[in-house]
C-alpha atoms as a PDB file:
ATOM      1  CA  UNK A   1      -8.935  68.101-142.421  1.00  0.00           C
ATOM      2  CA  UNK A   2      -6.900  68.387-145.646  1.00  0.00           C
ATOM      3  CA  UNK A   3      -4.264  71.117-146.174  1.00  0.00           C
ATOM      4  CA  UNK A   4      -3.987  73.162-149.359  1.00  0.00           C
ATOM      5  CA  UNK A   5      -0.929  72.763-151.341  1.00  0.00           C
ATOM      6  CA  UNK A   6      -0.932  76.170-152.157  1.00  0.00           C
ATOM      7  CA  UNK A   7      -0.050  76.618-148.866  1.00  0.00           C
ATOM      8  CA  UNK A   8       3.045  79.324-148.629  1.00  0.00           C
ATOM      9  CA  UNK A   9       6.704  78.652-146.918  1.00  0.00           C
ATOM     10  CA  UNK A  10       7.979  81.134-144.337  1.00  0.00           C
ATOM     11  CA  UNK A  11      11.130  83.785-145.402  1.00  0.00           C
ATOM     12  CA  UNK A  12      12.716  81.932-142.781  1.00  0.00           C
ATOM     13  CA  UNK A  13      12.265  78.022-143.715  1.00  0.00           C
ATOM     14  CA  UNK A  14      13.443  78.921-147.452  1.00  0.00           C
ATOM     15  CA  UNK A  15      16.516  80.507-146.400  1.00  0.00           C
ATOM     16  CA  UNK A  16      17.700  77.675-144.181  1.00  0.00           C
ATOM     17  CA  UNK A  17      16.580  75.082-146.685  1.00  0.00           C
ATOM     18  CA  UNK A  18      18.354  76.836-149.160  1.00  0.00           C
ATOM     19  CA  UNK A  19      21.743  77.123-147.054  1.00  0.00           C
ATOM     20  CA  UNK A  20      21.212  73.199-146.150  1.00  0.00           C
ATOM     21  CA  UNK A  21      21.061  72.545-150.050  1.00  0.00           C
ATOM     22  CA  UNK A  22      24.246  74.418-149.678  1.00  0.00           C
ATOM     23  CA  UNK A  23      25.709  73.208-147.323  1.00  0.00           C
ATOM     24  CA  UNK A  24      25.727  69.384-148.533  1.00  0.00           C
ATOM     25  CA  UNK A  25      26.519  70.895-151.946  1.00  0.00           C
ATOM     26  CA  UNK A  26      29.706  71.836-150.989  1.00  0.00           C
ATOM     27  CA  UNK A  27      30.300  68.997-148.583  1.00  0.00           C
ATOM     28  CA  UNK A  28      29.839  66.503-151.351  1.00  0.00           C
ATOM     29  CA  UNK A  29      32.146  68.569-154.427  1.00  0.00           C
ATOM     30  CA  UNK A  30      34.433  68.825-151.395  1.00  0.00           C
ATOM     31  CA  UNK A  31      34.241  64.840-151.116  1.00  0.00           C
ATOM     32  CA  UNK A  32      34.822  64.221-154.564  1.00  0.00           C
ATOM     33  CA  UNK A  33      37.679  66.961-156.097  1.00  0.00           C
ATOM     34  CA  UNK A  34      40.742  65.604-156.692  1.00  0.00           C
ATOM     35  CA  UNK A  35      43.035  67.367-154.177  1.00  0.00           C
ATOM     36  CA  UNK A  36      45.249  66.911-151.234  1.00  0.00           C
ATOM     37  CA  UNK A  37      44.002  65.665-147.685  1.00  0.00           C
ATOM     38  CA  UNK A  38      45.446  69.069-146.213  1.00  0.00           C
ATOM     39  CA  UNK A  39      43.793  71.449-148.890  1.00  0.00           C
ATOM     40  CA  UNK A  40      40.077  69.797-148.779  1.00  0.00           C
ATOM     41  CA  UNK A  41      40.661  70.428-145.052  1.00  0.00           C
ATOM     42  CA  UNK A  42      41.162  73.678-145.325  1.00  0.00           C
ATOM     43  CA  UNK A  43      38.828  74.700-147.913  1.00  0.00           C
ATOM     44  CA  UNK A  44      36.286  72.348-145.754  1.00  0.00           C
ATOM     45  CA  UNK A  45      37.152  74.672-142.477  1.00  0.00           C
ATOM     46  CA  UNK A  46      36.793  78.103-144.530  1.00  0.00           C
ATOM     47  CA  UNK A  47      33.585  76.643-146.059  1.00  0.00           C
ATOM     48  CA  UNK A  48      32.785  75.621-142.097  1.00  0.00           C
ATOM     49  CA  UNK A  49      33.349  79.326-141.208  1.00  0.00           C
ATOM     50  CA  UNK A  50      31.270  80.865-143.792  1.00  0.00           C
ATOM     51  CA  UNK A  51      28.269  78.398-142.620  1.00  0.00           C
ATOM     52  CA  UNK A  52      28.575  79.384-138.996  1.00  0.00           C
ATOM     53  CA  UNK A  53      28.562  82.891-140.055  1.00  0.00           C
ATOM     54  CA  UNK A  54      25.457  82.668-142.227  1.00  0.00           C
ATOM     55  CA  UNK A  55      23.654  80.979-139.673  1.00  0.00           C
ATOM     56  CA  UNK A  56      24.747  83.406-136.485  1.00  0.00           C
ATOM     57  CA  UNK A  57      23.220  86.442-139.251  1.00  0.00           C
ATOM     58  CA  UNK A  58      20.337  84.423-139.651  1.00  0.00           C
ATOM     59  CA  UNK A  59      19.787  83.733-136.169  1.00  0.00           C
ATOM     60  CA  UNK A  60      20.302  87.432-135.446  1.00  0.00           C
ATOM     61  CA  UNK A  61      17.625  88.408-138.041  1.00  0.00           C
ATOM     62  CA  UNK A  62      15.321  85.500-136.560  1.00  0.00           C
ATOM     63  CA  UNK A  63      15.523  87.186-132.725  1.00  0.00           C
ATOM     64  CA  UNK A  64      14.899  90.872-134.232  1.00  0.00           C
ATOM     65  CA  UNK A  65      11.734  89.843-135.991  1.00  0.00           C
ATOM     66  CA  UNK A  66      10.703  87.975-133.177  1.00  0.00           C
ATOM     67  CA  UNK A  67      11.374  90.831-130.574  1.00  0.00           C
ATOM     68  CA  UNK A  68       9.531  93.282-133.011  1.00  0.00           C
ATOM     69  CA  UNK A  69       6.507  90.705-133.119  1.00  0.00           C
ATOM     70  CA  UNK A  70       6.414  90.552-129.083  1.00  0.00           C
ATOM     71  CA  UNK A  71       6.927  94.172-128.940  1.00  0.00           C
ATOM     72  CA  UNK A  72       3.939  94.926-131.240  1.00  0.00           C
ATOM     73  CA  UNK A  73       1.775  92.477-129.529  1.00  0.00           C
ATOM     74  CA  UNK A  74       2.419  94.072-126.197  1.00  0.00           C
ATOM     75  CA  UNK A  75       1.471  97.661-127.751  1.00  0.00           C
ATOM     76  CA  UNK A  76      -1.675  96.272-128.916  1.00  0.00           C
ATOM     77  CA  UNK A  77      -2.805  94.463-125.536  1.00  0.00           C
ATOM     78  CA  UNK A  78      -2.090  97.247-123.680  1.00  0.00           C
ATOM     79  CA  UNK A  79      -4.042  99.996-126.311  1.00  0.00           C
ATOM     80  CA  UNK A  80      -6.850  97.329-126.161  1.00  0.00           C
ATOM     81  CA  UNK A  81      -6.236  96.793-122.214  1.00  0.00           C
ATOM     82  CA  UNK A  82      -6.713 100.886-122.052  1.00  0.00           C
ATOM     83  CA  UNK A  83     -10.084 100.577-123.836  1.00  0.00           C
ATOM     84  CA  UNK A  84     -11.301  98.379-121.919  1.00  0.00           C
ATOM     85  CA  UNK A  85     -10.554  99.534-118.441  1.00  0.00           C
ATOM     86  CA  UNK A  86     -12.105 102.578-119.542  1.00  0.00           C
ATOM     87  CA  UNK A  87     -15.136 101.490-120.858  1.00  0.00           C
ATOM     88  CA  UNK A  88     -15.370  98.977-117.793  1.00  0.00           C
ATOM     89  CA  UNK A  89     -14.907 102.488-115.536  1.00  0.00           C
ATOM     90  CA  UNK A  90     -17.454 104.233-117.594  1.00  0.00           C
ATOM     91  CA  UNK A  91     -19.915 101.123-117.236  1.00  0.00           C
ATOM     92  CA  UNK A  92     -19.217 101.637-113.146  1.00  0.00           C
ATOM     93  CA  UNK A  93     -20.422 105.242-113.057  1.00  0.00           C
ATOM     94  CA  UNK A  94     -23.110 104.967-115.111  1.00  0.00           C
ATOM     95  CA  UNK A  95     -24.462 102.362-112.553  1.00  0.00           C
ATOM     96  CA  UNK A  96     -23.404 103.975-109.622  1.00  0.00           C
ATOM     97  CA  UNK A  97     -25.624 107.371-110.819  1.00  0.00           C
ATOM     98  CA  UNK A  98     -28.415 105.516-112.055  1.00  0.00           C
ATOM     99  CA  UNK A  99     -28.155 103.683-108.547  1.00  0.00           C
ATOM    100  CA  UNK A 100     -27.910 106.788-106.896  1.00  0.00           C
ATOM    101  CA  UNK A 101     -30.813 108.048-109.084  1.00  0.00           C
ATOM    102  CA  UNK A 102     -33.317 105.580-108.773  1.00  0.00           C
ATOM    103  CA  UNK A 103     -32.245 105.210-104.190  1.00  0.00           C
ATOM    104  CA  UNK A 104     -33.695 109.080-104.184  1.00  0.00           C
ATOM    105  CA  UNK A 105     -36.373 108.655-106.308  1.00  0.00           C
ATOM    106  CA  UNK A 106     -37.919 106.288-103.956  1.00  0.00           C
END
């Protein structure tokens, strides 16, 4: 089975490719400017900070998608589990009078 290359990438996988490009962005221009111990520590803990903080949003946006998806699914199984019951009910009755029908006829 061969997969198309035209195949699309999820909101989700671009945005944490895209801060993982970042990420080792910084980490490397942090490597290589010309500064003090101290201040590329520093500048590497607020860049640390900012990371965690982009990742705990996109977490958070991850869950609410996810909780809207489950919540939507459960809507539909139960509209669809309503249907059916009712149809399955209907089916029942019609049996039981065409039963009931067919035990006086005879």
């Amino acid at each position: 089975m061969e997969q198309s290359h035209e195949e699309g990438f999820s909101a989700g996988s671009v945005i944490l490719a895209f801060l993982l490009g970042g990420l080792v962005g910084v980490g490397v221009s942090l490597l290589l400017a010309p500064k003090s111990g101290r201040e590329t520590r520093e500048k590497l803990q607020g860049f640390t900070e900012d990371a965690k903080e982009a990742a705990e949003d996109y977490i958070d946006q991850v869950k609410m998608k996810v909780t809207s998806s489950v919540g939507r699914g459960k809507d539909f199984f139960q509209e669809k589990k309503s249907i059916i019951t009712t149809a399955v009910d209907a089916g029942k009755e019609a049996y039981e009078r065409e039963r009931e029908r067919l035990t006086k006829g005879q």
